[in-house]
C-alpha atoms as a PDB file:
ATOM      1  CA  UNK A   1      91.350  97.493 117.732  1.00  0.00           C
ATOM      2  CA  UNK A   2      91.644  97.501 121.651  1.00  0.00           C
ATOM      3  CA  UNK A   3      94.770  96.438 123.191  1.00  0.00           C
ATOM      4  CA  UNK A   4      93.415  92.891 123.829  1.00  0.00           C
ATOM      5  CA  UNK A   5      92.583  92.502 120.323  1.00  0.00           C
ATOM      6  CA  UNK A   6      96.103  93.614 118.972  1.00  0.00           C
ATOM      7  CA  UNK A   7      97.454  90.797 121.193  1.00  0.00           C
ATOM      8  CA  UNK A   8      95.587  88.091 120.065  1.00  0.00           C
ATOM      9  CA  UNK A   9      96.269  89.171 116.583  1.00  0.00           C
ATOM     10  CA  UNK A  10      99.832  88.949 117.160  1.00  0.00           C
ATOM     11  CA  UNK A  11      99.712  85.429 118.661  1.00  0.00           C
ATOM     12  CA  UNK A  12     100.539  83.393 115.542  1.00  0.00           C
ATOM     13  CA  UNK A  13     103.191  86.186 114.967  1.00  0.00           C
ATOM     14  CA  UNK A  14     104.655  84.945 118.298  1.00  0.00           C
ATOM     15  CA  UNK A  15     104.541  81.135 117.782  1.00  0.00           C
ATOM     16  CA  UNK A  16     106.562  81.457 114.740  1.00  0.00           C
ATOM     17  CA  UNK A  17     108.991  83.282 115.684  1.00  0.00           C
ATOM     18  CA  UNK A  18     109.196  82.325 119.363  1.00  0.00           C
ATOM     19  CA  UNK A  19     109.327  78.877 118.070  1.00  0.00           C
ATOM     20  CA  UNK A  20     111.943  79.500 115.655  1.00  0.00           C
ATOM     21  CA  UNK A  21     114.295  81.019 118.922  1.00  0.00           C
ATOM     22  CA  UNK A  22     113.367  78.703 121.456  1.00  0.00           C
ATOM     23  CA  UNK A  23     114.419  75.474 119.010  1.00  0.00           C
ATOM     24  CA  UNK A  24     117.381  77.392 117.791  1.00  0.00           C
ATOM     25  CA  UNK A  25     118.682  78.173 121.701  1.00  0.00           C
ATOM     26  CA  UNK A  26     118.004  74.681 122.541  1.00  0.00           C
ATOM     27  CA  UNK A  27     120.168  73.569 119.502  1.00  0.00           C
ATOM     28  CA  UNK A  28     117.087  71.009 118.563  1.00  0.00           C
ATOM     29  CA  UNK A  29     117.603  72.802 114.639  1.00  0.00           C
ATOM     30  CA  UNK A  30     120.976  74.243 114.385  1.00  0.00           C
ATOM     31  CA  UNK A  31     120.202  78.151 113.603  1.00  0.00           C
ATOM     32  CA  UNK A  32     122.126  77.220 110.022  1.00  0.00           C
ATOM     33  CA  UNK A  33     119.318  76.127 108.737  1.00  0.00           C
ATOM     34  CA  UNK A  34     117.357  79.561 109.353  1.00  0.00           C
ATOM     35  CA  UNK A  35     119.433  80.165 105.670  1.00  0.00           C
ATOM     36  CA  UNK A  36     117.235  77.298 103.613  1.00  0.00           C
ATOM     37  CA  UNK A  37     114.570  78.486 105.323  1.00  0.00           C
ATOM     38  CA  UNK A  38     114.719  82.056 104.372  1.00  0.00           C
ATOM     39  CA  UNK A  39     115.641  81.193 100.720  1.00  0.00           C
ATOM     40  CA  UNK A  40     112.369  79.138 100.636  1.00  0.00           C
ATOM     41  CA  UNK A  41     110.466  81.731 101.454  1.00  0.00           C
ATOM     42  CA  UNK A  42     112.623  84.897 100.018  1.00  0.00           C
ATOM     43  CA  UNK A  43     113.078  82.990  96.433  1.00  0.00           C
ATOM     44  CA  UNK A  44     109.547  80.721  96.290  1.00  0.00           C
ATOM     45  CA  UNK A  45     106.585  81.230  99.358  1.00  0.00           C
ATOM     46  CA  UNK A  46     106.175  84.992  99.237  1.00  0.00           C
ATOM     47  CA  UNK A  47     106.626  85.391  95.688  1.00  0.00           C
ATOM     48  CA  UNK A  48     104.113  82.750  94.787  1.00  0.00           C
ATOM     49  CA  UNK A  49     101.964  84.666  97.324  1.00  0.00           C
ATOM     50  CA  UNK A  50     102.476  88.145  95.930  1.00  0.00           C
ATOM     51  CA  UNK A  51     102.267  86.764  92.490  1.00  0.00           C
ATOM     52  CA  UNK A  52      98.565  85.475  93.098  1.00  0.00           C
ATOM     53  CA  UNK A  53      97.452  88.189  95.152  1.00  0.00           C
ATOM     54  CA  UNK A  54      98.540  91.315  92.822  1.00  0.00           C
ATOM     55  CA  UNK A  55      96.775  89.149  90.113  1.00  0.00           C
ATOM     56  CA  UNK A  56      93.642  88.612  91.944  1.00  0.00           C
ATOM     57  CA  UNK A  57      93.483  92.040  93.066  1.00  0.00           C
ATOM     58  CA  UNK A  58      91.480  95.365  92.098  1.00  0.00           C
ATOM     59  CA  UNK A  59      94.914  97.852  90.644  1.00  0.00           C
ATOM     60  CA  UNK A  60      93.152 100.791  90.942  1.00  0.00           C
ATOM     61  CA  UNK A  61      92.499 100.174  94.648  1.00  0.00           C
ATOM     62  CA  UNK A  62      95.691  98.785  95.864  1.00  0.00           C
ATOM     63  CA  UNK A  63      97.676 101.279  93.921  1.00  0.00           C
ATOM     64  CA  UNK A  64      96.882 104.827  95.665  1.00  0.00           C
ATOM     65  CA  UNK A  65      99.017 107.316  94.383  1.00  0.00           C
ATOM     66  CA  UNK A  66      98.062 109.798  97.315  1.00  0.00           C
ATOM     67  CA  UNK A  67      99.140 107.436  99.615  1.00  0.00           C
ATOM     68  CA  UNK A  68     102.349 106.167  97.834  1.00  0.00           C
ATOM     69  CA  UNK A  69     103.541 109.390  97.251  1.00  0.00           C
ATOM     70  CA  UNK A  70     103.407 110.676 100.847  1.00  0.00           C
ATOM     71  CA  UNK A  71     105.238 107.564 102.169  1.00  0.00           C
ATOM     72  CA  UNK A  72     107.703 108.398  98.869  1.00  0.00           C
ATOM     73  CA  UNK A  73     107.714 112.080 100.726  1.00  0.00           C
ATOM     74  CA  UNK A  74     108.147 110.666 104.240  1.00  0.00           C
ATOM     75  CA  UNK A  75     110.967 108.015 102.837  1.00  0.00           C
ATOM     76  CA  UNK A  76     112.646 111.116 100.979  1.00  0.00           C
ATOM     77  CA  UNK A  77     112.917 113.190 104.303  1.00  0.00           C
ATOM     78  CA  UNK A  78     114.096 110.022 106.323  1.00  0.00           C
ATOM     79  CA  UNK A  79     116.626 109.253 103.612  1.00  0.00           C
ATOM     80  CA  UNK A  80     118.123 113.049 104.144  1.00  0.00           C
ATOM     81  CA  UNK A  81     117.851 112.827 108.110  1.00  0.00           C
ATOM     82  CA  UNK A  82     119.754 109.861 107.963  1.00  0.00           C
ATOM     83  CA  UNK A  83     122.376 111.262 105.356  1.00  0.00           C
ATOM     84  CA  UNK A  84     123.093 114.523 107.007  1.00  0.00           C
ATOM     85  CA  UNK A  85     123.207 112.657 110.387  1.00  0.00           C
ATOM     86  CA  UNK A  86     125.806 110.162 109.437  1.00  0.00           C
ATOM     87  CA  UNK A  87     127.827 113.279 108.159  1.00  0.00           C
ATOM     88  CA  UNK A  88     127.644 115.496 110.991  1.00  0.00           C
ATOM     89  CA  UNK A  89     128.569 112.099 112.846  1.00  0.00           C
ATOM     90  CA  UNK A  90     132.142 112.232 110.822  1.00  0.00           C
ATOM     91  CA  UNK A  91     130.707 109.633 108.190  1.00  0.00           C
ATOM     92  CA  UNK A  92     131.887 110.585 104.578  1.00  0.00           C
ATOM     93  CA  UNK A  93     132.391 107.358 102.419  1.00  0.00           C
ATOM     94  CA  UNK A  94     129.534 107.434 100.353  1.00  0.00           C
ATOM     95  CA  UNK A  95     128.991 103.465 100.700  1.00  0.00           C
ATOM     96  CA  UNK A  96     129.068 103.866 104.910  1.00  0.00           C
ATOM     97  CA  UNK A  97     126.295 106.968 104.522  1.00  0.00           C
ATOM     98  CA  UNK A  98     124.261 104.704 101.746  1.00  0.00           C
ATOM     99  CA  UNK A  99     124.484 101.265 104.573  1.00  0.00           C
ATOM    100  CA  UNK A 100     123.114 104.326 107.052  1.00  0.00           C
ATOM    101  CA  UNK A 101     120.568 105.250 105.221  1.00  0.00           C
ATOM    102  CA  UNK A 102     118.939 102.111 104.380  1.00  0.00           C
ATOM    103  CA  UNK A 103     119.245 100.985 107.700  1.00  0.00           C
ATOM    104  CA  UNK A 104     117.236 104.008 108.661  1.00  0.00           C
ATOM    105  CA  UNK A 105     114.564 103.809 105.821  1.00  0.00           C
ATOM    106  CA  UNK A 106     114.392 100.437 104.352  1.00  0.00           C
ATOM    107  CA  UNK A 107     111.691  98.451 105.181  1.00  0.00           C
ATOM    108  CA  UNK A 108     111.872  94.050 106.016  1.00  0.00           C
ATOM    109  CA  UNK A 109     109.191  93.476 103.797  1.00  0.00           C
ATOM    110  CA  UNK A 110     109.437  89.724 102.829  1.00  0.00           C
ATOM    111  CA  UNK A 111     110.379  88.181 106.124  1.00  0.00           C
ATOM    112  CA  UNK A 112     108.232  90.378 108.702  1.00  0.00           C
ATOM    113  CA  UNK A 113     106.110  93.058 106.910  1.00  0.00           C
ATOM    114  CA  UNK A 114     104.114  90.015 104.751  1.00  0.00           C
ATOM    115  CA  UNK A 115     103.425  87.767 107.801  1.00  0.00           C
ATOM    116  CA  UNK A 116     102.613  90.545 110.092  1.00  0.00           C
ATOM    117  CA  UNK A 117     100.132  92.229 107.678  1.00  0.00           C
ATOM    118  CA  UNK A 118      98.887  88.331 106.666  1.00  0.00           C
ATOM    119  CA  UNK A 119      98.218  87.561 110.366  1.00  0.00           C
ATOM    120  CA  UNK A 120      96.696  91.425 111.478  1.00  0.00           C
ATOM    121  CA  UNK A 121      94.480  92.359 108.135  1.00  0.00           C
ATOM    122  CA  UNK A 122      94.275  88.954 106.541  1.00  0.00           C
ATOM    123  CA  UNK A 123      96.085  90.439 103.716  1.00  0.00           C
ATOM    124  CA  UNK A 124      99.647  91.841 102.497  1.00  0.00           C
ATOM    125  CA  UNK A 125      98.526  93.291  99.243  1.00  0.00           C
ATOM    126  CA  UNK A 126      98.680  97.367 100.993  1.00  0.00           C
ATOM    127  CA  UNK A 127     102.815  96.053 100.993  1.00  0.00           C
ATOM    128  CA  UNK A 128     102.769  95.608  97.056  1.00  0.00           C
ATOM    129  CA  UNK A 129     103.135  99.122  96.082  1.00  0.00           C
ATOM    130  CA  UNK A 130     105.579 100.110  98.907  1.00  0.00           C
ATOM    131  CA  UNK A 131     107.411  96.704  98.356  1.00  0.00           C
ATOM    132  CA  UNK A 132     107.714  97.874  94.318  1.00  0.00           C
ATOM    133  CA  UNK A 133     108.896 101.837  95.510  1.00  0.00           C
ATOM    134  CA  UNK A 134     111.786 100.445  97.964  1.00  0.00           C
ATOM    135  CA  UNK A 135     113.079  97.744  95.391  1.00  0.00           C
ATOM    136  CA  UNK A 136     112.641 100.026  92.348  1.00  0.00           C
ATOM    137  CA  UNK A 137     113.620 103.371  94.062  1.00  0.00           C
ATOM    138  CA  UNK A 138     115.286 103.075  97.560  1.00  0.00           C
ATOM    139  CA  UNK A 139     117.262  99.964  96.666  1.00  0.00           C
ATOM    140  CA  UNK A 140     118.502 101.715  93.469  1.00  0.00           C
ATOM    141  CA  UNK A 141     119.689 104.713  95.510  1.00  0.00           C
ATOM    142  CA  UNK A 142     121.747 102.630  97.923  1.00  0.00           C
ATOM    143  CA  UNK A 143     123.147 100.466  95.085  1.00  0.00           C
ATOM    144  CA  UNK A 144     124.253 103.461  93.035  1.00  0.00           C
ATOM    145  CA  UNK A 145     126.095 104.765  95.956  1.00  0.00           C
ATOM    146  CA  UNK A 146     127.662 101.866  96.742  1.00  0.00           C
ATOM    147  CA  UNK A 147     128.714 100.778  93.614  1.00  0.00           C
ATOM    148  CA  UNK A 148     130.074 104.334  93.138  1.00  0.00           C
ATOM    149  CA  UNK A 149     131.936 104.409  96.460  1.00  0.00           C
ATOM    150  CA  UNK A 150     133.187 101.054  95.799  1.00  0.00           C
ATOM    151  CA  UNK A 151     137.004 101.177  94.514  1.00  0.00           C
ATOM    152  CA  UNK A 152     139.348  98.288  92.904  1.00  0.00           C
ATOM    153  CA  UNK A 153     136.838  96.361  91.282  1.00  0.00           C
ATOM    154  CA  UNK A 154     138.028  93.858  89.290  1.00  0.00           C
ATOM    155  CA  UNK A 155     135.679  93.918  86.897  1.00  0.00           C
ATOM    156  CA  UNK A 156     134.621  97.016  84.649  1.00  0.00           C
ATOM    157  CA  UNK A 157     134.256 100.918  85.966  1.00  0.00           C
ATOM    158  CA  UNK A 158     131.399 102.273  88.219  1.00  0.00           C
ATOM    159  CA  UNK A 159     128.546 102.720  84.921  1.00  0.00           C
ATOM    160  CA  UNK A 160     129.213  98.876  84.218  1.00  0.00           C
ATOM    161  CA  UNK A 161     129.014  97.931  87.800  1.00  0.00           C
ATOM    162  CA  UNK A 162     125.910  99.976  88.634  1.00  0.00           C
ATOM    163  CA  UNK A 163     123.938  98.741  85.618  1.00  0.00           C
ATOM    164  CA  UNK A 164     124.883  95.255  86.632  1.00  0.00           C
ATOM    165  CA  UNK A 165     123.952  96.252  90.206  1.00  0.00           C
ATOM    166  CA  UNK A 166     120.254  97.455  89.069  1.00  0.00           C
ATOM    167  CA  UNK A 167     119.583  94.448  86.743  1.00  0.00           C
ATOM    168  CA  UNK A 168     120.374  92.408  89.834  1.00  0.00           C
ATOM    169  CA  UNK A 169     117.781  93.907  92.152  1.00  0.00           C
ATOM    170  CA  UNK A 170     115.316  94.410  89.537  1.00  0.00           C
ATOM    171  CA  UNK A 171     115.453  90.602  88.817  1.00  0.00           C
ATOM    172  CA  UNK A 172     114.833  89.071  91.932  1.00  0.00           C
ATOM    173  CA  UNK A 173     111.823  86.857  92.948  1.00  0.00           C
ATOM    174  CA  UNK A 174     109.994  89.404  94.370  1.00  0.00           C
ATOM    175  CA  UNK A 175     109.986  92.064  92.029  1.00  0.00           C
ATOM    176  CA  UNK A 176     109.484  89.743  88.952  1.00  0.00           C
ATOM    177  CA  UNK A 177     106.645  87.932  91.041  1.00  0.00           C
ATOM    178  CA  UNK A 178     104.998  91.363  91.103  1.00  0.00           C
ATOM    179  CA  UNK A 179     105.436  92.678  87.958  1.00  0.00           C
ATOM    180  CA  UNK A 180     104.331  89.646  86.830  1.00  0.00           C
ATOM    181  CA  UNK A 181     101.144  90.069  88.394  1.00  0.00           C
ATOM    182  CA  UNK A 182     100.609  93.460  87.951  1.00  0.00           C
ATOM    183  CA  UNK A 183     100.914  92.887  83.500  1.00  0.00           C
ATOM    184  CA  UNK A 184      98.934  90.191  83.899  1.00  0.00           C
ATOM    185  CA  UNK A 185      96.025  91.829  85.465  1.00  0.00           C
ATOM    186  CA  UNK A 186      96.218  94.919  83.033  1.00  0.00           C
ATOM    187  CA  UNK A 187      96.457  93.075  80.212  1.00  0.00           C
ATOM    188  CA  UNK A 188      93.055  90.304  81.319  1.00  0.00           C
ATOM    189  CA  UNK A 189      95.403  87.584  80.577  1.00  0.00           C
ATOM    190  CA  UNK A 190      93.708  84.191  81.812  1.00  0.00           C
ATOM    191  CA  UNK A 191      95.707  82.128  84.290  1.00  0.00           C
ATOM    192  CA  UNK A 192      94.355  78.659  84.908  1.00  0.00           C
ATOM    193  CA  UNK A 193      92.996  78.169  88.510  1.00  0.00           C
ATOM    194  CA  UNK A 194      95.194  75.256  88.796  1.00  0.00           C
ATOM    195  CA  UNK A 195      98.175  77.240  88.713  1.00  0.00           C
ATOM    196  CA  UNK A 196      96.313  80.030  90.963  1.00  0.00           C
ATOM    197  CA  UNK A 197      95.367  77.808  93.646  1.00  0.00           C
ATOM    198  CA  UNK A 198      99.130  75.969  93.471  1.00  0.00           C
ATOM    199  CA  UNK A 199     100.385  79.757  94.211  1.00  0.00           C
ATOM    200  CA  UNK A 200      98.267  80.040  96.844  1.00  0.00           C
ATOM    201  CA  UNK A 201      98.737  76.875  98.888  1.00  0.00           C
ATOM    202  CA  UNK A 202     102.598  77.579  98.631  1.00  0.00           C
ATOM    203  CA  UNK A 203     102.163  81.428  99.353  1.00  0.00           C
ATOM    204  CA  UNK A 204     100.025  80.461 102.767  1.00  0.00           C
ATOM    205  CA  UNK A 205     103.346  78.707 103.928  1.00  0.00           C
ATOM    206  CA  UNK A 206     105.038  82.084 103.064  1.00  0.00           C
ATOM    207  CA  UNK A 207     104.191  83.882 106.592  1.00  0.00           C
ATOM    208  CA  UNK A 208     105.218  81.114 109.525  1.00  0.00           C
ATOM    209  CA  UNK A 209     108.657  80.107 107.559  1.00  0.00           C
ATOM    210  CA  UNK A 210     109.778  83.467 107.016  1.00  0.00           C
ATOM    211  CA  UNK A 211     109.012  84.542 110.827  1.00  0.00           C
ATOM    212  CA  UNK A 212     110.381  80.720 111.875  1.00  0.00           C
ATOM    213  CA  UNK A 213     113.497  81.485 110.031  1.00  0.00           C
ATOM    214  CA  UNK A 214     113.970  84.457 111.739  1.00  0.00           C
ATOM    215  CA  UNK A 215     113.035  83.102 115.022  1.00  0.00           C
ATOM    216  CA  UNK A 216     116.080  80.796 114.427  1.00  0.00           C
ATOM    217  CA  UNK A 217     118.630  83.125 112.892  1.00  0.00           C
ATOM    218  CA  UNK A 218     117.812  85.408 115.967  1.00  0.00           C
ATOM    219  CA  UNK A 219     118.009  82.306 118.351  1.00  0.00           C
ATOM    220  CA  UNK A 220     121.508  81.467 117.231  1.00  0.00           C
ATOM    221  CA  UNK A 221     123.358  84.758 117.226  1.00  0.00           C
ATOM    222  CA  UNK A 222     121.818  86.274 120.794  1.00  0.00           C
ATOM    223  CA  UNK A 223     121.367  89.613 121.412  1.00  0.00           C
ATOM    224  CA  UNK A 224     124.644  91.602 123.095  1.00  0.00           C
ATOM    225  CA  UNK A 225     122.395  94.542 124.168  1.00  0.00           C
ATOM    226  CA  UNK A 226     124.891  95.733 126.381  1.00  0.00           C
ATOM    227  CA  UNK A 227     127.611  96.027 123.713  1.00  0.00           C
ATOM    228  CA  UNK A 228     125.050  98.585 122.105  1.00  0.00           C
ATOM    229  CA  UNK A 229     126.508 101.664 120.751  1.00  0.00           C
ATOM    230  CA  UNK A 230     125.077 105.200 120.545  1.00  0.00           C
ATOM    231  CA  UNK A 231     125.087 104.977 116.808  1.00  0.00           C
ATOM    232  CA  UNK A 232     123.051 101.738 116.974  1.00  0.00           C
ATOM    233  CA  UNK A 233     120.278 103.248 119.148  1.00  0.00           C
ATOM    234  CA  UNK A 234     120.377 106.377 117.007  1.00  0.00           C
ATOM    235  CA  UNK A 235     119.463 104.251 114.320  1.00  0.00           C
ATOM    236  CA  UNK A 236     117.615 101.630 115.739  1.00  0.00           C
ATOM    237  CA  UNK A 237     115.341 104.600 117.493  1.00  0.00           C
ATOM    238  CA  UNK A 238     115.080 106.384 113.969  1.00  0.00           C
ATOM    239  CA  UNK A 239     113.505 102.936 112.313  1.00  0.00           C
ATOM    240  CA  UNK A 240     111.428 102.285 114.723  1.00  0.00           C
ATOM    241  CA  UNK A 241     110.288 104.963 116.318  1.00  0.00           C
ATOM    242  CA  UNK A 242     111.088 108.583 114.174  1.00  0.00           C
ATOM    243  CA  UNK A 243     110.322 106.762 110.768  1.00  0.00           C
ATOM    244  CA  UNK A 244     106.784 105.696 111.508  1.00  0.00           C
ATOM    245  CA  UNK A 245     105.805 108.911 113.191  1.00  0.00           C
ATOM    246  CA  UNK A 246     107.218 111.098 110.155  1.00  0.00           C
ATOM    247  CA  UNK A 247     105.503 108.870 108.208  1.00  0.00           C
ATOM    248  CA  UNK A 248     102.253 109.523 109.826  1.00  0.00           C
ATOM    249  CA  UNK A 249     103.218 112.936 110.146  1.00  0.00           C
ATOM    250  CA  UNK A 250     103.965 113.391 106.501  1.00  0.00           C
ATOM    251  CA  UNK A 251     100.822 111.290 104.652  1.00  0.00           C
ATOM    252  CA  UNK A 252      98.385 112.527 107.166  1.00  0.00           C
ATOM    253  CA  UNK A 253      98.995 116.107 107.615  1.00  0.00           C
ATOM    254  CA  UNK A 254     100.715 116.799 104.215  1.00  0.00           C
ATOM    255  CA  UNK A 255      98.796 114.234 101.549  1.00  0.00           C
ATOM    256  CA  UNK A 256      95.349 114.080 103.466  1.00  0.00           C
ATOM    257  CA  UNK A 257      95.918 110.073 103.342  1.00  0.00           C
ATOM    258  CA  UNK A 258      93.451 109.075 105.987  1.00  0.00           C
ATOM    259  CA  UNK A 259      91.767 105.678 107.466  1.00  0.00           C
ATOM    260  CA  UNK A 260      93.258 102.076 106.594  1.00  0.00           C
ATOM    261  CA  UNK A 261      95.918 103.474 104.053  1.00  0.00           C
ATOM    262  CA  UNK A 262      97.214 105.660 106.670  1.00  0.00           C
ATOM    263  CA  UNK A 263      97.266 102.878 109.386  1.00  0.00           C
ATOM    264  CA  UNK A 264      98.766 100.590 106.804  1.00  0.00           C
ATOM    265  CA  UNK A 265     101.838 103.169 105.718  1.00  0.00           C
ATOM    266  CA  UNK A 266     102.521 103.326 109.782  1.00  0.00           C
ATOM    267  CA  UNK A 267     102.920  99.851 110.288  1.00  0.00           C
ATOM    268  CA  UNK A 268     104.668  99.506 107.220  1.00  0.00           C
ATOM    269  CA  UNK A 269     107.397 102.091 108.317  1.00  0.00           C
ATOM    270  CA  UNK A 270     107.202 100.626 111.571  1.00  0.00           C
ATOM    271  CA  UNK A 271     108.688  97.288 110.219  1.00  0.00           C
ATOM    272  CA  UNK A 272     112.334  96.464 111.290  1.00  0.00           C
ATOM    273  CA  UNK A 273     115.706  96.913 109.189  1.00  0.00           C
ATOM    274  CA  UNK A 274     115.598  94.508 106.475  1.00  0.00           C
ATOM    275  CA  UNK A 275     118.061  91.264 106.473  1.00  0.00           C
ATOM    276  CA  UNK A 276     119.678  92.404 102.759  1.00  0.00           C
ATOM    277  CA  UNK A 277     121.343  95.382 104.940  1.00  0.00           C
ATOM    278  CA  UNK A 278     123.799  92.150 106.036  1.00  0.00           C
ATOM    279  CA  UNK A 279     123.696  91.328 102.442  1.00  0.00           C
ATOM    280  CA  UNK A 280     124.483  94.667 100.988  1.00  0.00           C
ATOM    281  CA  UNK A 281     127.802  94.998 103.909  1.00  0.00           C
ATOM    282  CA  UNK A 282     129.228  91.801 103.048  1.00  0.00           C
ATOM    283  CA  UNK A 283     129.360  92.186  99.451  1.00  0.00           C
ATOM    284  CA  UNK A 284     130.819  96.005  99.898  1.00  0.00           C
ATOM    285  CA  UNK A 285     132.683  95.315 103.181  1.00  0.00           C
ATOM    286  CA  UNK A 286     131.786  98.120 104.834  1.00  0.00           C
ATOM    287  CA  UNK A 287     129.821  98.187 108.612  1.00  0.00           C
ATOM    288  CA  UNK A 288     129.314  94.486 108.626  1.00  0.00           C
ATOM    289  CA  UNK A 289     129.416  93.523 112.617  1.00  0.00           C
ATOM    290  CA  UNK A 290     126.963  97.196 112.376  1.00  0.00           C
ATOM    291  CA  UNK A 291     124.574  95.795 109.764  1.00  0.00           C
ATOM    292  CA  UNK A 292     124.447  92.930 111.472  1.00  0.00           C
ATOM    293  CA  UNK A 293     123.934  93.919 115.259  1.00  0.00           C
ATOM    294  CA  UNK A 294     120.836  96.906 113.918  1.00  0.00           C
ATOM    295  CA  UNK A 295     119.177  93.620 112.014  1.00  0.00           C
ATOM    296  CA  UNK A 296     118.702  91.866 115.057  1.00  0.00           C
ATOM    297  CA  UNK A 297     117.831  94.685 117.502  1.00  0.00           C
ATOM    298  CA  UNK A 298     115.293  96.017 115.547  1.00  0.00           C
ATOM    299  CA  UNK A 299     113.979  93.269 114.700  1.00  0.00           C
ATOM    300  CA  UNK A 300     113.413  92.574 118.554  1.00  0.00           C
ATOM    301  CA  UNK A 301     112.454  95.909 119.161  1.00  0.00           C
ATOM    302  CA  UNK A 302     109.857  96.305 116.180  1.00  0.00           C
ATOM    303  CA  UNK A 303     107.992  92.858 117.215  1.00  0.00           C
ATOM    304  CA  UNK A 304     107.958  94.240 121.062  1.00  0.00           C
ATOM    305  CA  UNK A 305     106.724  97.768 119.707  1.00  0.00           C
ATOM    306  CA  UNK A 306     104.063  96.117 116.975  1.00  0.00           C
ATOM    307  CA  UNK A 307     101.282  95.834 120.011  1.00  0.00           C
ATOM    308  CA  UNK A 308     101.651  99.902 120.653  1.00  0.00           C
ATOM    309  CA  UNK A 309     101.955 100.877 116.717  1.00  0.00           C
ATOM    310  CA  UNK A 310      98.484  98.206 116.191  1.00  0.00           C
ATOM    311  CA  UNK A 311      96.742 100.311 118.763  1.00  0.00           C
ATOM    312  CA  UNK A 312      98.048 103.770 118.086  1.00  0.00           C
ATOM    313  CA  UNK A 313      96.373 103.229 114.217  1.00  0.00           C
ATOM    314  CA  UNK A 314      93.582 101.967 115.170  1.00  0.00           C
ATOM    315  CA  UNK A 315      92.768 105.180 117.382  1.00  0.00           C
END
């Protein structure tokens, strides 16, 4: 894909979003409403979308274990960089390191990974597996380690709290949408095309909301890029820049993953900081102003970096 070609791809990309920050900054739709938005497509439009897709599609294909399991490797090695990083940085409290480390390594899948992938390849479903290993695995890691760090609860000690923590992220839209899909398929269980072709037309609004939304949560909060720390670089240069080239590093050198897998891990680890790092500080109180300032600036920086990362798999 020449450099031309990446461009044009990432066209539609740029009218939702730009649209989203240009009505936002003009205050023609308050940037509030980038929250109804986002639940629309967060709790209904990508879920219907994933649910129909994972259905439709051929497991044995769209699961590759070679390939999952080097960007499992590649996450692994990230998640320690980070870790010992934030330590040698003076960082102790366990639930500071964990907001580190999945600001470092977690992936925006729902808001820019699905609409990205959607608008480049036509199709999201190489994001299905990875989108199951970050909930199921990464999430889980950050949870327990916030939950543990977490002190006065009012509520129950840290076992109770974690297992209510993991229920929680193991029950959301996403994750049920796809395991949905996924037992369906395996077990040739018939699902009228009514109800297929409903998911569908909801799940093609999924990509242009979710990158409107952010296009309007971005317009309304600005970017203070002066007011940038050196932690916030560090970290905003490890997602976007260390993270995808460990990942190629990692599945193509060490698990052989080659062609459109290995172009698709890239990108994927070249997506921004997701938008439940905010989430996650709020309900812990811990780094929230941080969470929130590396949300924004990678997102910017990701969507200004996609062009290079588009032509640098593609070579």
């Amino acid at each position: 894909m020449g450099g031309a070609a990446a461009l044009e791809k990432l066209v539609p990309v740029l009218l939702a979003f730009g649209g989203g920050v240009l009505l936002a900054r003009r205050k023609i739709v308050p940037a509030e409403a980038s929250k109804a938005f986002s639940d629309y497509a967060f709790l209904f439009a990508v879920p219907c979308y994933l649910f129909g897709n994972i259905y439709a599609s051929d497991l044995a294909a769209l699961f590759d274990w070679r390939a999952i399991g080097g960007y499992a490797g590649a996450a692994a090695i990230a998640v320690a960089a980070v870790a010992a990083g934030a330590v040698a940085y003076g960082i102790r409290e366990p639930r500071a390191v964990a907001l580190r480390v999945m600001a470092g390594v977690q992936v925006n899948t729902a808001y820019f990974a699905v609409p990205v992938f959607i608008t480049v390849f036509g199709t999201a479903a190489p994001i299905f597996p990875i989108l199951l290993f970050q909930v199921c695995v990464l999430s889980l890691v950050v949870i327990a380690l916030m939950e543990l760090g977490r002190e006065g609860a009012a509520v129950g000690g840290p076992g109770r709290r974690l297992s209510r923590a993991v229920g929680a992220s193991l029950a959301t839209p996403l994750v049920l949408a796809c395991n949905a899909g996924i037992l369906l398929n395996l077990l040739s269980v018939h699902v009228p095309t009514v109800v297929l072709d409903g998911a569908a037309f909801v799940g093609d609004s999924a990509s242009p909301v979710a990158l409107f939304a952010l296009g309007l949560h971005l317009g309304g909060l600005g970017l203070d890029v002066r007011g940038t720390t050196r932690e916030e670089m560090a970290l905003i240069g490890f997602k976007c820049l260390a993270f995808p080239m460990l990942t190629w590093a990692v599945c193509g050198m060490l698990f052989g993953v080659r062609g459109e897998w290995l172009a698709y891990l890239v990108l994927i680890a070249a997506m921004p900081t997701p938008q439940n790092l905010f989430i996650f500080a709020q309900r812990y109180d811990v780094g929230v102003d941080l969470s929130a300032s590396i949300v924004i600036k990678s997102s910017v920086v990701s969507l200004l970096l996609l062009p290079v990362w588009l032509q640098v798999v593609a070579s």
